[in-house]
PDB file of N, CA and C in Angstrom:
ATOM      1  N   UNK A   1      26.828 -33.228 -19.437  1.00  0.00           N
ATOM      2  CA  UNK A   1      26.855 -31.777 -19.489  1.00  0.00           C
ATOM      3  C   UNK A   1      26.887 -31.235 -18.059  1.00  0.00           C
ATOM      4  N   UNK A   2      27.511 -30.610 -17.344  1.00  0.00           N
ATOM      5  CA  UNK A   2      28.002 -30.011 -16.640  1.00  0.00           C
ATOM      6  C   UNK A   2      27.272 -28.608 -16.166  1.00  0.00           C
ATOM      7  N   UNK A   3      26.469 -28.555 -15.148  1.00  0.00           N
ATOM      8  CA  UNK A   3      25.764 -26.968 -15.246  1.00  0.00           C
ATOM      9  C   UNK A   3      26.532 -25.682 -14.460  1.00  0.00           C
ATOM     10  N   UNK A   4      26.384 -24.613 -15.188  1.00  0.00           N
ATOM     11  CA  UNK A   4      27.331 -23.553 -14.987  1.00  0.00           C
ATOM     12  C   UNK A   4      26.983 -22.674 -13.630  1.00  0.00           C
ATOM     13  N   UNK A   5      27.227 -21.663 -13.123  1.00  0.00           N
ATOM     14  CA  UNK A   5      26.858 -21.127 -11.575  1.00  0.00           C
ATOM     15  C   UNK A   5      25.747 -20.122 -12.385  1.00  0.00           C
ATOM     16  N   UNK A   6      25.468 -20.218 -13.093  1.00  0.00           N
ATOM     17  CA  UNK A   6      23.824 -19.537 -13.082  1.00  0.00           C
ATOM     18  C   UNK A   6      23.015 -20.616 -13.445  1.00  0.00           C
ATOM     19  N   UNK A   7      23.173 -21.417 -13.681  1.00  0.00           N
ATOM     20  CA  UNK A   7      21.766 -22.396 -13.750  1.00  0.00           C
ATOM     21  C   UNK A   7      21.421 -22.925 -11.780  1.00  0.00           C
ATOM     22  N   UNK A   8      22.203 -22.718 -11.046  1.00  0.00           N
ATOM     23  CA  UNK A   8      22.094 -23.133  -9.767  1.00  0.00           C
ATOM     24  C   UNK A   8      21.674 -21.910  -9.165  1.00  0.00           C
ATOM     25  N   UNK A   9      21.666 -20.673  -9.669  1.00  0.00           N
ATOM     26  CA  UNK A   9      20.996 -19.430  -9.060  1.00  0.00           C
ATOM     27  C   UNK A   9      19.862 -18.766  -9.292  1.00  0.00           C
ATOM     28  N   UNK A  10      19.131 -19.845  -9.789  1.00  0.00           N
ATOM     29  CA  UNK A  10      17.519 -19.783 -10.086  1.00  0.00           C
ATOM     30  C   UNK A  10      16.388 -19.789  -9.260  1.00  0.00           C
ATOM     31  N   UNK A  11      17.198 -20.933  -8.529  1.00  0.00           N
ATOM     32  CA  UNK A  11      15.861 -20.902  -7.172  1.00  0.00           C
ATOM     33  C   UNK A  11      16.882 -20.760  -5.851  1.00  0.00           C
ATOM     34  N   UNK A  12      16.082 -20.491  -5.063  1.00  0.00           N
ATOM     35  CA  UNK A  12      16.325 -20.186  -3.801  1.00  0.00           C
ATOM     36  C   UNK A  12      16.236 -21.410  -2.803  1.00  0.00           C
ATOM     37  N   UNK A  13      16.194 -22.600  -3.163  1.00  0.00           N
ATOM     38  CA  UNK A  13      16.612 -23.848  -2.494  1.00  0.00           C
ATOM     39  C   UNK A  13      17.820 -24.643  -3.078  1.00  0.00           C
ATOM     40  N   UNK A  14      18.274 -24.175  -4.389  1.00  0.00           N
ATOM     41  CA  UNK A  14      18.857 -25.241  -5.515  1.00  0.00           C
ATOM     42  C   UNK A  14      20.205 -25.022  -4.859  1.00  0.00           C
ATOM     43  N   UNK A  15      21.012 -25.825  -4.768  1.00  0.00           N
ATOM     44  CA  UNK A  15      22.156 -25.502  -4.257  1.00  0.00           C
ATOM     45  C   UNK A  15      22.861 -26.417  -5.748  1.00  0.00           C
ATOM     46  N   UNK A  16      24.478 -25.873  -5.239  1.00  0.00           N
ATOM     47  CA  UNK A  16      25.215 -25.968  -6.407  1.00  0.00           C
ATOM     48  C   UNK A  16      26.164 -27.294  -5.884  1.00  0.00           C
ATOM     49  N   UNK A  17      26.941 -27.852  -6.624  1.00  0.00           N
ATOM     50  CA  UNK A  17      27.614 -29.041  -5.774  1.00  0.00           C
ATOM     51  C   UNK A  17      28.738 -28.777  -4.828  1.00  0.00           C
ATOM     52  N   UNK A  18      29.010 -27.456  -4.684  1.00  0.00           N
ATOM     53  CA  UNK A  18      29.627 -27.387  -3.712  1.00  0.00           C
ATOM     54  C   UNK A  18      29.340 -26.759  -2.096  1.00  0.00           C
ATOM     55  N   UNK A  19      27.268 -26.822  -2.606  1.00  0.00           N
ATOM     56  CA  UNK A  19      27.078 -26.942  -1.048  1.00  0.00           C
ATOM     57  C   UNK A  19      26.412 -25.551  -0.524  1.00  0.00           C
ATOM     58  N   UNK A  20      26.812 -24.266  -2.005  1.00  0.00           N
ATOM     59  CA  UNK A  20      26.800 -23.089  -1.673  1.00  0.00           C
ATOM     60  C   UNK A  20      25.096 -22.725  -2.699  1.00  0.00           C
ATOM     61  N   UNK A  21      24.261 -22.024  -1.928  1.00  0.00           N
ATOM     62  CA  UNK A  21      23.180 -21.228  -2.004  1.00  0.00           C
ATOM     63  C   UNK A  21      23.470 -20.049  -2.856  1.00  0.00           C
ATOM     64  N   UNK A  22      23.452 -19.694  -4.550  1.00  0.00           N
ATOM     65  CA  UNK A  22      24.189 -18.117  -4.458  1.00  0.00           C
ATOM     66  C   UNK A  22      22.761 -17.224  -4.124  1.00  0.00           C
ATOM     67  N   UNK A  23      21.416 -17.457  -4.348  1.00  0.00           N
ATOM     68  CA  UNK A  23      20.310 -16.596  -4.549  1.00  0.00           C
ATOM     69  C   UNK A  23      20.753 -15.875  -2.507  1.00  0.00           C
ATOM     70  N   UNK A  24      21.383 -16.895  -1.333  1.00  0.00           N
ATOM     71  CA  UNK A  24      21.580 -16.251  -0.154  1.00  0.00           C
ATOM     72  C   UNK A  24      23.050 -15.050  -0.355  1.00  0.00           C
ATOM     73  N   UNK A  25      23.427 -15.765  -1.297  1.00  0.00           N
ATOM     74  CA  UNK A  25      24.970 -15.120  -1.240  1.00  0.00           C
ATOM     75  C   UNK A  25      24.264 -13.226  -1.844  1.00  0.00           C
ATOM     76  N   UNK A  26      23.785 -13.258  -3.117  1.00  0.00           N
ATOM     77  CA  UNK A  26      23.409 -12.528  -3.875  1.00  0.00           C
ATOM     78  C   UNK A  26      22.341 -11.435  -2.430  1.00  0.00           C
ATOM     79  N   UNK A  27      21.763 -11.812  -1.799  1.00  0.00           N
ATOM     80  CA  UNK A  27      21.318 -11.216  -0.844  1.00  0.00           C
ATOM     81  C   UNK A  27      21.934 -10.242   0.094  1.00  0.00           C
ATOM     82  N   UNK A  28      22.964 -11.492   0.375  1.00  0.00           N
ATOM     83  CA  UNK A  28      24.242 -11.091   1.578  1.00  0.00           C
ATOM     84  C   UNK A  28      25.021  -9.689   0.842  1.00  0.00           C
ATOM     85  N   UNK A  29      24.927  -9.786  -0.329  1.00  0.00           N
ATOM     86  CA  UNK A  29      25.684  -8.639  -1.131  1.00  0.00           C
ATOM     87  C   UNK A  29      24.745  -7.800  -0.977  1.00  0.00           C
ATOM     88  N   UNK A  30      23.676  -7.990  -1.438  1.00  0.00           N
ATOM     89  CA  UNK A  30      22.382  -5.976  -1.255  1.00  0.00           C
ATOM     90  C   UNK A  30      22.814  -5.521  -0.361  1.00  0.00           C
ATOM     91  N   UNK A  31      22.270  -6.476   0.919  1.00  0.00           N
ATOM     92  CA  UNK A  31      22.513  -5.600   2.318  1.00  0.00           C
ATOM     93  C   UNK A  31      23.798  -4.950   2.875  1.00  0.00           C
ATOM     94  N   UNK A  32      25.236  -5.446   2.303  1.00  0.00           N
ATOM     95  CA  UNK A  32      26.032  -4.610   2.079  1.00  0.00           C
ATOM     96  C   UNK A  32      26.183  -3.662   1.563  1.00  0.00           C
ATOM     97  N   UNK A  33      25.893  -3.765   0.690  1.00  0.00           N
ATOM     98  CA  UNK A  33      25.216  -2.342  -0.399  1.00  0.00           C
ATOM     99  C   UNK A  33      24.582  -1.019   0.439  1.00  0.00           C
ATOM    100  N   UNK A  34      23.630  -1.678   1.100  1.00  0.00           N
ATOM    101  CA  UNK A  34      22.364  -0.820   1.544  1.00  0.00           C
ATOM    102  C   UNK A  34      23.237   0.265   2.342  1.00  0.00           C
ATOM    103  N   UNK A  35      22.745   1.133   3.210  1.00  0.00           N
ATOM    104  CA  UNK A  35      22.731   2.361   3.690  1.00  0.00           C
ATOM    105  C   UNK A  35      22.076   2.332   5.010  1.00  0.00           C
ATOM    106  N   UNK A  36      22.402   3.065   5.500  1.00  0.00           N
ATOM    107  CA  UNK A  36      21.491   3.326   7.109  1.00  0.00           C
ATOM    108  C   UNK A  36      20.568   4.251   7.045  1.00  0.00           C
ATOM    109  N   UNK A  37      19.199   3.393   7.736  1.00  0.00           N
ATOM    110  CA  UNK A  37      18.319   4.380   8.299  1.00  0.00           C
ATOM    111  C   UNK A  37      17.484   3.945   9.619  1.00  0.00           C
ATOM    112  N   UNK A  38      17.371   5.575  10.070  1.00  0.00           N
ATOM    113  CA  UNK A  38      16.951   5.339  11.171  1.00  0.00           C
ATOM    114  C   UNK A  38      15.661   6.170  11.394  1.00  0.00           C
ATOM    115  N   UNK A  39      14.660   5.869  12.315  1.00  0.00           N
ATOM    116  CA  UNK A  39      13.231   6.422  12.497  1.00  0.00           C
ATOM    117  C   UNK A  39      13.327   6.348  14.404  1.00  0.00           C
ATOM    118  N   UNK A  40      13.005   7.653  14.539  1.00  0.00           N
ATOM    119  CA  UNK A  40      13.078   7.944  16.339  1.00  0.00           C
ATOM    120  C   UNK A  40      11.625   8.724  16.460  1.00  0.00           C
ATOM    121  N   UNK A  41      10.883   7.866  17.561  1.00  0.00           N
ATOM    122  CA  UNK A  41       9.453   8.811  17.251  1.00  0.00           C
ATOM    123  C   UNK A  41       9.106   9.072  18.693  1.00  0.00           C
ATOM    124  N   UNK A  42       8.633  10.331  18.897  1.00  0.00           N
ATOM    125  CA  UNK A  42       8.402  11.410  19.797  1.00  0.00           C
ATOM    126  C   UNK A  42       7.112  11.283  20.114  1.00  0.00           C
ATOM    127  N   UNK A  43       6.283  12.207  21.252  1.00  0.00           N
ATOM    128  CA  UNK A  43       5.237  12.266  21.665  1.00  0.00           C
ATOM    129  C   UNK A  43       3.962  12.408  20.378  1.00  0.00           C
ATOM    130  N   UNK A  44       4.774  13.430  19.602  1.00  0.00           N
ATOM    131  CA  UNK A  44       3.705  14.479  18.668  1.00  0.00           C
ATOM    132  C   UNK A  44       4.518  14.041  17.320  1.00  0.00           C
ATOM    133  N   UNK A  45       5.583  13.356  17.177  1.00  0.00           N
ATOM    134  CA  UNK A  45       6.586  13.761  15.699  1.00  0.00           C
ATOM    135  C   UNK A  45       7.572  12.426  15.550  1.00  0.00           C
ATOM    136  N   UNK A  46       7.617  12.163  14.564  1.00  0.00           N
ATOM    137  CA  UNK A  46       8.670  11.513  14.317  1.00  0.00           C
ATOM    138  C   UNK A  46       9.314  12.059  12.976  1.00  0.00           C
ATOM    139  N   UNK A  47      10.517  11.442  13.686  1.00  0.00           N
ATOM    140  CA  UNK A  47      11.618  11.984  12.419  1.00  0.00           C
ATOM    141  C   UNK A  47      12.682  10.453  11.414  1.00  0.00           C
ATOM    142  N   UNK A  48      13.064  10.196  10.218  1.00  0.00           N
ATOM    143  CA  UNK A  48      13.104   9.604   9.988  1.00  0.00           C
ATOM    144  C   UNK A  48      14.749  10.016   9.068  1.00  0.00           C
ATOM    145  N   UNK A  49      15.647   8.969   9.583  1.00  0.00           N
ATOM    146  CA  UNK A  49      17.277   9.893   9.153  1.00  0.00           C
ATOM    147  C   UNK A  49      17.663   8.792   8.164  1.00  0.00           C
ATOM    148  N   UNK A  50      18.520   9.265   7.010  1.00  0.00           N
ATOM    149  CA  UNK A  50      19.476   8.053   5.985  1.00  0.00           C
ATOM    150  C   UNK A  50      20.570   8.755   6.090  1.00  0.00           C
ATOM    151  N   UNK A  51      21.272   7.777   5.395  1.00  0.00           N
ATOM    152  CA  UNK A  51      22.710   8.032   5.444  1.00  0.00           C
ATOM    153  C   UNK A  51      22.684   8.599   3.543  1.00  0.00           C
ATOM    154  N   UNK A  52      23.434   9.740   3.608  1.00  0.00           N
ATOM    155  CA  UNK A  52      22.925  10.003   1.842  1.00  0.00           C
ATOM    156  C   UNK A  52      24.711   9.412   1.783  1.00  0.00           C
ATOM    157  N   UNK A  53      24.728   8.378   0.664  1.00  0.00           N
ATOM    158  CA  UNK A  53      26.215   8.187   0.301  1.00  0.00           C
ATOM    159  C   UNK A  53      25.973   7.682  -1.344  1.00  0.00           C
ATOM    160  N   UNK A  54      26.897   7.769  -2.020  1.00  0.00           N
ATOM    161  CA  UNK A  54      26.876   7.788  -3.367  1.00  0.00           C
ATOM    162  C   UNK A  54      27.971   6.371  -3.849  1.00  0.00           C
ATOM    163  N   UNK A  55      27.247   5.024  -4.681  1.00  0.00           N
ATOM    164  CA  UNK A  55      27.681   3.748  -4.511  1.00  0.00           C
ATOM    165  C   UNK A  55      29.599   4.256  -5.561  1.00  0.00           C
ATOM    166  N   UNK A  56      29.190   5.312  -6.372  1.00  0.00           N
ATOM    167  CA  UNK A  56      30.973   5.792  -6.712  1.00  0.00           C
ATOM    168  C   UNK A  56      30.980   7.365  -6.580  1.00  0.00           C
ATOM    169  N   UNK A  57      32.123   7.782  -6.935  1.00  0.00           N
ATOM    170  CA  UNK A  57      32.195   9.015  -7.074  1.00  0.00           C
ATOM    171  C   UNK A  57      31.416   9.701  -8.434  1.00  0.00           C
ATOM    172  N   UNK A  58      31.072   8.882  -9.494  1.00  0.00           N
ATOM    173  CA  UNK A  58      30.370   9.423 -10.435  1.00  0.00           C
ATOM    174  C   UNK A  58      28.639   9.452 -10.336  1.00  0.00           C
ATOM    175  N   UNK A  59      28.661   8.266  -9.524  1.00  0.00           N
ATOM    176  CA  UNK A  59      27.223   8.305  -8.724  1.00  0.00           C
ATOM    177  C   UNK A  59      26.230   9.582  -8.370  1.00  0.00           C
ATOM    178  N   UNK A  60      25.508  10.095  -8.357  1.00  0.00           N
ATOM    179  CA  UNK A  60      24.789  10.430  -7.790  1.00  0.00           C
ATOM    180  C   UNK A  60      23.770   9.854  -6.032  1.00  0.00           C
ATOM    181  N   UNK A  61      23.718  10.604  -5.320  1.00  0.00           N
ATOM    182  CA  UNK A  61      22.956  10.072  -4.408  1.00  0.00           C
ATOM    183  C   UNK A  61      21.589   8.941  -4.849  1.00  0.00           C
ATOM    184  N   UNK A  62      21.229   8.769  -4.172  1.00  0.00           N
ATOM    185  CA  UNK A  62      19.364   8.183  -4.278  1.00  0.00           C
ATOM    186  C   UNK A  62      18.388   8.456  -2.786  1.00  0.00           C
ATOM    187  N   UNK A  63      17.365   8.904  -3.521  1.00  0.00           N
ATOM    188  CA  UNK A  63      16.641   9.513  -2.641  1.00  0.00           C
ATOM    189  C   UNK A  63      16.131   8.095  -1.326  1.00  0.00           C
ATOM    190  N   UNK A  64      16.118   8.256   0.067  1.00  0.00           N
ATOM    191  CA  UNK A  64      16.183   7.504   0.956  1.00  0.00           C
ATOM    192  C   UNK A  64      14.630   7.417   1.489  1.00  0.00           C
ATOM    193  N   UNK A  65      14.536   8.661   1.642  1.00  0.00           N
ATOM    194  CA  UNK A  65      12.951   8.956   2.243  1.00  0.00           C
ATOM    195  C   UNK A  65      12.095   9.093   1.039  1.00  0.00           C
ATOM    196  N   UNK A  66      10.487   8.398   1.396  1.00  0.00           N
ATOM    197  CA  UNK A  66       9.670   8.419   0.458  1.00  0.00           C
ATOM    198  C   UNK A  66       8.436   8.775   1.091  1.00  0.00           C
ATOM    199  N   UNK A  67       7.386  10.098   0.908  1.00  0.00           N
ATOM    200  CA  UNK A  67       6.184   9.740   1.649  1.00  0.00           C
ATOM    201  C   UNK A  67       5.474   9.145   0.851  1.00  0.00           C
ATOM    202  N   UNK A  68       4.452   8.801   1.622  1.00  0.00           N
ATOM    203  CA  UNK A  68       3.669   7.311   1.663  1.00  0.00           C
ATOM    204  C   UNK A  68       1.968   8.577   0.967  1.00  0.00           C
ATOM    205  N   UNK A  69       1.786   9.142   2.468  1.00  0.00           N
ATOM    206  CA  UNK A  69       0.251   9.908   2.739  1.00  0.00           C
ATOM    207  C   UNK A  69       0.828  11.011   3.334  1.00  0.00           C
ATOM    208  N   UNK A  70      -0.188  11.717   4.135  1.00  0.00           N
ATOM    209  CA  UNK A  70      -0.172  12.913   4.217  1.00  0.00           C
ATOM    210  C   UNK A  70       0.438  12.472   5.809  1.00  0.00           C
ATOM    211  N   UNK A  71       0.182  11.815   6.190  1.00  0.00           N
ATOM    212  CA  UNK A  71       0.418  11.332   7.761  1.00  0.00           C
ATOM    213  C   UNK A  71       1.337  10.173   7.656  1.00  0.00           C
ATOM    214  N   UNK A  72       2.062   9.857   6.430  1.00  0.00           N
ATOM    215  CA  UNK A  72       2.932   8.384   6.822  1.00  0.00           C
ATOM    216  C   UNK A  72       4.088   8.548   5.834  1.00  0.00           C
ATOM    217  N   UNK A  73       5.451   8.154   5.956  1.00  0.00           N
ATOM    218  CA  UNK A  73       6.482   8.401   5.214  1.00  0.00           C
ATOM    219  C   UNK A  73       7.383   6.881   5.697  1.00  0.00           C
ATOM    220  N   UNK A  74       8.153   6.641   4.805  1.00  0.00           N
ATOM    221  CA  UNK A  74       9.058   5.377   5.276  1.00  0.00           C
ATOM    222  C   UNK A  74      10.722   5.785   4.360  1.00  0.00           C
ATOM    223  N   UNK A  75      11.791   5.419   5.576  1.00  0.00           N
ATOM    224  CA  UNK A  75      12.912   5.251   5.167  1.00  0.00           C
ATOM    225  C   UNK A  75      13.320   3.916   4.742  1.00  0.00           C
ATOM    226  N   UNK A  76      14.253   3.851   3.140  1.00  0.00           N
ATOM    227  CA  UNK A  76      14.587   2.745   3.099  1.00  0.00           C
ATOM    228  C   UNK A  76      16.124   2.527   2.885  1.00  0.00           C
ATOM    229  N   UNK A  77      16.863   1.304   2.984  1.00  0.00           N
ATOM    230  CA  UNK A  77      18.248   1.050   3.652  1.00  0.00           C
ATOM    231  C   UNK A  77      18.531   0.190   2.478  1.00  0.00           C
ATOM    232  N   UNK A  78      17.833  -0.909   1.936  1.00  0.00           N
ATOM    233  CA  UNK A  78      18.024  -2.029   0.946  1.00  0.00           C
ATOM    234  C   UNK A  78      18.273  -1.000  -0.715  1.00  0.00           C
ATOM    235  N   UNK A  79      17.773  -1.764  -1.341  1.00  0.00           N
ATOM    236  CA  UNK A  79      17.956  -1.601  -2.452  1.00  0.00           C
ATOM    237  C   UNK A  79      16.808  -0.497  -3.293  1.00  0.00           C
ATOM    238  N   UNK A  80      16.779   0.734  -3.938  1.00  0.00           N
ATOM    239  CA  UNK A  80      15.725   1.630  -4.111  1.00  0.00           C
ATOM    240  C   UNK A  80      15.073   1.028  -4.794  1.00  0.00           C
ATOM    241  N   UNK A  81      15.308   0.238  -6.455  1.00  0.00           N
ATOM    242  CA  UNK A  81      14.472  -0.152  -6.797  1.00  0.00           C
ATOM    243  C   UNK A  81      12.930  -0.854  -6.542  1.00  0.00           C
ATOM    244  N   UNK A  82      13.437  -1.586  -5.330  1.00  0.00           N
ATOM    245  CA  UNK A  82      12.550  -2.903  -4.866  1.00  0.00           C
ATOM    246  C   UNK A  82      11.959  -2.138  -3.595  1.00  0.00           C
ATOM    247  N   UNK A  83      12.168  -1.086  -3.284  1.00  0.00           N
ATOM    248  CA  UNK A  83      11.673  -0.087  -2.606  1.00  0.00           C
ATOM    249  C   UNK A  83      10.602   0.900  -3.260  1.00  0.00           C
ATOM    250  N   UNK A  84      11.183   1.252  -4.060  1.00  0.00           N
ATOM    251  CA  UNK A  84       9.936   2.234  -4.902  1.00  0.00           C
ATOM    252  C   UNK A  84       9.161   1.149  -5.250  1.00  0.00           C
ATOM    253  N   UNK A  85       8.804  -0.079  -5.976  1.00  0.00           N
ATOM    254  CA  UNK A  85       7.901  -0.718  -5.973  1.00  0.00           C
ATOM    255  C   UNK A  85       6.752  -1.249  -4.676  1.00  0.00           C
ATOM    256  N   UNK A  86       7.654  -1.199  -3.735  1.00  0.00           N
ATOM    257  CA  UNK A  86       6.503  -0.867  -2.281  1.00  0.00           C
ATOM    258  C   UNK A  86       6.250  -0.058  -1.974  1.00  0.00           C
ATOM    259  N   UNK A  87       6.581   0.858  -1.901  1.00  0.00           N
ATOM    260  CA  UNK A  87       6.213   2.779  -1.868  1.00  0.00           C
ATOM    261  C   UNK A  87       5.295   2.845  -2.644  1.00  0.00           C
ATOM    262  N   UNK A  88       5.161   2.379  -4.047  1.00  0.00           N
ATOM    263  CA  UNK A  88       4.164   2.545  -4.717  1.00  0.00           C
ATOM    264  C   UNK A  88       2.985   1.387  -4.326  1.00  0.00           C
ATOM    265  N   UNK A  89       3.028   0.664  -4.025  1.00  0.00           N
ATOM    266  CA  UNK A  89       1.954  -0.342  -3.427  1.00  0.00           C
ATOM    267  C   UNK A  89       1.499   0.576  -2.091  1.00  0.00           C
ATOM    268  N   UNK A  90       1.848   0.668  -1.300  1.00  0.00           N
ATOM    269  CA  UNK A  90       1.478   1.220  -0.237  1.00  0.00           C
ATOM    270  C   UNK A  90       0.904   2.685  -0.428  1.00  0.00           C
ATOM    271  N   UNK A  91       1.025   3.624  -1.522  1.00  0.00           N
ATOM    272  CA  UNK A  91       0.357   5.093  -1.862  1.00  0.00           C
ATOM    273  C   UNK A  91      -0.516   4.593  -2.154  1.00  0.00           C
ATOM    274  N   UNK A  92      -1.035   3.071  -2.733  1.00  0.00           N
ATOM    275  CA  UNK A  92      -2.397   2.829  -3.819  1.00  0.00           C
ATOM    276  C   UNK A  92      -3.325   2.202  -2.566  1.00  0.00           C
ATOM    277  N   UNK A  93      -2.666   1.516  -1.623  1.00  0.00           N
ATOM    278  CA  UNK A  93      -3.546   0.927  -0.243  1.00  0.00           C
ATOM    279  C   UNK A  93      -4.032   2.337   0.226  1.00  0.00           C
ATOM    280  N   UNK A  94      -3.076   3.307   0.194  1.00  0.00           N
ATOM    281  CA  UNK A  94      -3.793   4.301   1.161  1.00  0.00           C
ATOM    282  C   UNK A  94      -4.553   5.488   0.523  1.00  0.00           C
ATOM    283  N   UNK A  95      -4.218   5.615  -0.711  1.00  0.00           N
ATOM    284  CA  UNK A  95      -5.458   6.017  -1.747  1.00  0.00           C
ATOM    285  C   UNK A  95      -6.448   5.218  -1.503  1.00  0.00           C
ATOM    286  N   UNK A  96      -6.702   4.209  -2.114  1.00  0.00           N
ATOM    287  CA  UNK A  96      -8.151   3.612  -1.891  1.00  0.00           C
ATOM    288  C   UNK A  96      -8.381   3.072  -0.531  1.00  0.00           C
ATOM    289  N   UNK A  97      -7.707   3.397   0.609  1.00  0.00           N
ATOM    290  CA  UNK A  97      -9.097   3.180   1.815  1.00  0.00           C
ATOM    291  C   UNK A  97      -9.310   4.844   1.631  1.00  0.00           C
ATOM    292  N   UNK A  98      -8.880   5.670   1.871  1.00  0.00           N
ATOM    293  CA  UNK A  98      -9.067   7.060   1.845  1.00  0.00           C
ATOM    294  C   UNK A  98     -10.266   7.078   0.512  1.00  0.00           C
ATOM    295  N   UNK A  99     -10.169   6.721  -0.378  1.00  0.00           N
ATOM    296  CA  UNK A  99     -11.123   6.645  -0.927  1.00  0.00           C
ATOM    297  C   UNK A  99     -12.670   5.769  -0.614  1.00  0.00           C
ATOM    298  N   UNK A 100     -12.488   5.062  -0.392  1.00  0.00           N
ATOM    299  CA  UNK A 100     -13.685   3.901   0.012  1.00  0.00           C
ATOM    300  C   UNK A 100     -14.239   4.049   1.747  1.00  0.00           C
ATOM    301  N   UNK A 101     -13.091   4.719   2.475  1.00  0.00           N
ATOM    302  CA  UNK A 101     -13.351   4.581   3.807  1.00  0.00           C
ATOM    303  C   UNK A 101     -13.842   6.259   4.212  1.00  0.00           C
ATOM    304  N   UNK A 102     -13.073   7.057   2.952  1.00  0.00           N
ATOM    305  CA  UNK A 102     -13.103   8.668   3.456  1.00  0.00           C
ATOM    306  C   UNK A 102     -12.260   9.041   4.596  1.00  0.00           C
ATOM    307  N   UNK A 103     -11.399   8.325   5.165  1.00  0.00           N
ATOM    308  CA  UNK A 103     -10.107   8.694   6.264  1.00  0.00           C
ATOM    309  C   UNK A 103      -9.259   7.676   5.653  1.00  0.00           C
ATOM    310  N   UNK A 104      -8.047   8.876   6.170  1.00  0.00           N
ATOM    311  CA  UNK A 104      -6.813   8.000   5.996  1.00  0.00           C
ATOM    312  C   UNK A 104      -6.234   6.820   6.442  1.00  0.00           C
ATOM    313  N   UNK A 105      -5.465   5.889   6.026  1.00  0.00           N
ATOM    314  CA  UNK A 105      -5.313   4.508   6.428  1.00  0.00           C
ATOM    315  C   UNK A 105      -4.215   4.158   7.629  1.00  0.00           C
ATOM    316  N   UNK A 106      -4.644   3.359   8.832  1.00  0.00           N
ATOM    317  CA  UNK A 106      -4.142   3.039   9.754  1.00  0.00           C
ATOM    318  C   UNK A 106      -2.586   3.075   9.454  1.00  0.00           C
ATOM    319  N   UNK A 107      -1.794   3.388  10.109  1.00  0.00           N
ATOM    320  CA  UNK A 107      -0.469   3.067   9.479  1.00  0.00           C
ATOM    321  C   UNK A 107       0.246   1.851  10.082  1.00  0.00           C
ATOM    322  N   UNK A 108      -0.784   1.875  11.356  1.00  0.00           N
ATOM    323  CA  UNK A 108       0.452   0.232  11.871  1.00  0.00           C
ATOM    324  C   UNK A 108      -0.652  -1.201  10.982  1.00  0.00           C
ATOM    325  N   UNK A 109      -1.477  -0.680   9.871  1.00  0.00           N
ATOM    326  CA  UNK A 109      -1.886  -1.594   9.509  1.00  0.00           C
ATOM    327  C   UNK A 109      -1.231  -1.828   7.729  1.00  0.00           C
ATOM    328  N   UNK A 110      -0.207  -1.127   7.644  1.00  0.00           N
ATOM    329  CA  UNK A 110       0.081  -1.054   6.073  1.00  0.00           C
ATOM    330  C   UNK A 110       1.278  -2.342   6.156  1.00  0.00           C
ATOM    331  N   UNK A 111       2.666  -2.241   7.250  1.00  0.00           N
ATOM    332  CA  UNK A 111       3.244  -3.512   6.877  1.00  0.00           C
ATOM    333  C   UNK A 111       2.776  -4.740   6.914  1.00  0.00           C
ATOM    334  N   UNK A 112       1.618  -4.946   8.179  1.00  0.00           N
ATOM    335  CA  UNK A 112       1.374  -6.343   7.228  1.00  0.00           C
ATOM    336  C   UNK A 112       0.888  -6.823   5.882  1.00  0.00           C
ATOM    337  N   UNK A 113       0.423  -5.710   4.988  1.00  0.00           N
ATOM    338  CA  UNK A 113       0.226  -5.812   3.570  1.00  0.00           C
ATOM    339  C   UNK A 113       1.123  -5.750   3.019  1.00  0.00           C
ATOM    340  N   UNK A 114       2.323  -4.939   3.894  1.00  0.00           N
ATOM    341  CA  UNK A 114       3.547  -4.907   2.508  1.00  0.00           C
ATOM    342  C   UNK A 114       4.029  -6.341   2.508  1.00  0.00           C
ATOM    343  N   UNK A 115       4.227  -7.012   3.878  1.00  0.00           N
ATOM    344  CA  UNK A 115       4.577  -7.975   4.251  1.00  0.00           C
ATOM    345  C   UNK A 115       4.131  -9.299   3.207  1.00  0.00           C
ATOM    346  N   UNK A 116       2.855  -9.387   2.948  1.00  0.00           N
ATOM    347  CA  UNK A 116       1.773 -10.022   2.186  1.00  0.00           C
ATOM    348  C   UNK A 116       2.129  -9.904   1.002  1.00  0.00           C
ATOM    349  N   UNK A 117       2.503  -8.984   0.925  1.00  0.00           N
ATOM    350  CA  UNK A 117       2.948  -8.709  -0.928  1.00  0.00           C
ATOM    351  C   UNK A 117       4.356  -9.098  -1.246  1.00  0.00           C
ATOM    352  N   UNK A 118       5.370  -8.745  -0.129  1.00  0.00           N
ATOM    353  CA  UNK A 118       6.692  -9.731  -0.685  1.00  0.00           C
ATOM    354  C   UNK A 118       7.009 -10.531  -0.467  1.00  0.00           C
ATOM    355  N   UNK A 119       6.279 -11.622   0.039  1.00  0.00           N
ATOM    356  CA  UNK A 119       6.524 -12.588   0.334  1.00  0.00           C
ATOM    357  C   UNK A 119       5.486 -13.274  -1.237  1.00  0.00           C
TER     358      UNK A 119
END
């Protein structure tokens, strides 16, 4: 029996017999996909820019910017789905130190949790 190109795109080491990775290929495609953004930060302010583009003409946009807290917001470029699921991890880190700590949560301390979590 002979296995077909989705039984070799299961794991992310399995290669297929001709050598090719698709779970890297399948990657290589999001980030084409994705969109630009950019974050430029100032004395007092930062500002945080996307590119609004629509994947057809029947498309609708998708929202790029997400705030986080009252003091933290993040642009994202990849894929929204898998984005709003860290957006939402990261509102619940900074709810509960704000809750437990009574101030709001460090912000150069949130990616290494996001970090922690997708991996």
């Amino acid at each position: 029996m002979f296995a077909t190109q989705s039984s070799y795109d299961r794991g992310v080491s399995t290669f297929d017999p001709s050598g090719r990775l698709f779970q890297v290929e399948y990657a290589e495609e999001a980030v084409k996909q994705g969109s630009a953004a950019v974050g430029v930060v100032g004395g007092s302010h930062a500002v945080l820019v996307t590119l609004k583009k629509a994947q057809s003409p029947l498309a609708a946009h998708q929202r790029k910017v997400f705030a986080i807290d009252k003091h933290a917001a993040v642009a994202i470029s990849g894929l929204t789905s898998d984005a709003r699921v860290l957006c939402k991890y990261m509102r619940n880190e900074c709810l509960n130190h704000r809750f437990v700590y009574g101030a709001p949560h460090e912000v150069n301390r949130l990616p290494p949790r996001v970090a922690d979590k997708a991996q």
